[in-house]
Protein backbone atom coordinates (compact mmCIF):
# COMPACT_ATOMS: atom_id res chain seq x y z
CA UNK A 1 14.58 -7.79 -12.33
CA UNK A 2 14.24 -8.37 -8.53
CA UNK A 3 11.02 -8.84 -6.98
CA UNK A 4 8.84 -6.23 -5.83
CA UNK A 5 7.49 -6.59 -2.02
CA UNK A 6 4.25 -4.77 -1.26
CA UNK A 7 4.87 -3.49 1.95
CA UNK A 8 8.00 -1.39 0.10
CA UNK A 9 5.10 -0.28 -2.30
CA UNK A 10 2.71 0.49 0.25
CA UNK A 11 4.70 3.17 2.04
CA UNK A 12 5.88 6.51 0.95
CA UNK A 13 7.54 9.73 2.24
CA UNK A 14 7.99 13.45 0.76
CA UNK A 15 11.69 14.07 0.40
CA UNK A 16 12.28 17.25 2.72
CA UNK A 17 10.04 16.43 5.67
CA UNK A 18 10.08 12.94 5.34
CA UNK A 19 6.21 12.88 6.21
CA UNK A 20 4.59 10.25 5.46
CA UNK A 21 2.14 10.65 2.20
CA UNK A 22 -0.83 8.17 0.54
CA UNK A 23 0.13 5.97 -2.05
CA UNK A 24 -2.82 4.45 -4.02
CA UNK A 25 -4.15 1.21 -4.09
CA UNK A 26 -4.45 1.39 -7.67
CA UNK A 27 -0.79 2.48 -8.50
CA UNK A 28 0.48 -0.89 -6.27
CA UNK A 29 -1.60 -2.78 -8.27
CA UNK A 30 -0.88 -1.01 -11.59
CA UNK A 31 3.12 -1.54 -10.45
CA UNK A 32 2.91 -5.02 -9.45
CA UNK A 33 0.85 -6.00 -12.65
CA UNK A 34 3.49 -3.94 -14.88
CA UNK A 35 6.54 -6.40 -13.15
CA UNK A 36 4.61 -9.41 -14.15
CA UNK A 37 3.59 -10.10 -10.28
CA UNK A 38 -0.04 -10.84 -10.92
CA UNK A 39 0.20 -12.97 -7.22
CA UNK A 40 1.33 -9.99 -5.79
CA UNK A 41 -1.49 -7.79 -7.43
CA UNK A 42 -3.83 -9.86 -6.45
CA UNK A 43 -2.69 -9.39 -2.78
CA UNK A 44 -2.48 -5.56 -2.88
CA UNK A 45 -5.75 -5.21 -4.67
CA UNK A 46 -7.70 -6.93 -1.57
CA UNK A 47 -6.09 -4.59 0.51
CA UNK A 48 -8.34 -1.95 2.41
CA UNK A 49 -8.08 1.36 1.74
CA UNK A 50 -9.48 5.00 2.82
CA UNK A 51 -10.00 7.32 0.32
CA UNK A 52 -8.31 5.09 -2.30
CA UNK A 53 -4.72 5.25 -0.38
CA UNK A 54 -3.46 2.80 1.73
CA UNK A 55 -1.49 3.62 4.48
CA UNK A 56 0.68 1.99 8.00
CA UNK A 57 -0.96 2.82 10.99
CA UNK A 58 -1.00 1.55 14.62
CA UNK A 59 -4.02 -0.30 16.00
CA UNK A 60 -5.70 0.29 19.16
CA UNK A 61 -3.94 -3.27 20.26
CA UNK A 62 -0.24 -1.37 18.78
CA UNK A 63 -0.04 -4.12 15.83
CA UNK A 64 1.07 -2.79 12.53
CA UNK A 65 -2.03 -2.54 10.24
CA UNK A 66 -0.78 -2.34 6.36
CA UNK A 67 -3.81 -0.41 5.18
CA UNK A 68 -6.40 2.31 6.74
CA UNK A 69 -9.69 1.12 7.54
CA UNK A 70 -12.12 -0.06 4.04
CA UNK A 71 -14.09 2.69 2.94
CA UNK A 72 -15.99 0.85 0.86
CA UNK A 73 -12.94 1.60 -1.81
């Protein structure tokens, strides 16, 4: 099986609009655990999230930012 990159996992659309939609933290992790990528787990599990879903986003600078802002998630 081919390694799984969290920035694939990270990001989701719906299939007719093609809108972007949240993807949890805990369902990257769950994945990444499930493929045996414990490194990778670790990774997405530090990542911050907002209302449990992580998300791309621009920054006031225009950087890519993986994740929304921490919650406190």
């Amino acid at each position: 099986m081919s390694r799984l990159e969290v920035s694939d996992l990270i990001v989701d659309h719906a299939p007719g609009s093609l809108e972007r939609v949240p993807v949890a933290r805990a369902d990257v992790v769950a994945t990444l655990r499930a493929a045996g990528q414990a490194q990778g787990a670790r990774i997405a599990a530090r990542l911050p999230v907002l209302d449990g879903a992580c998300s791309i986003r621009r920054t006031s600078t225009g950087a890519r930012s993986p994740c929304t802002p921490n919650s406190g998630a």
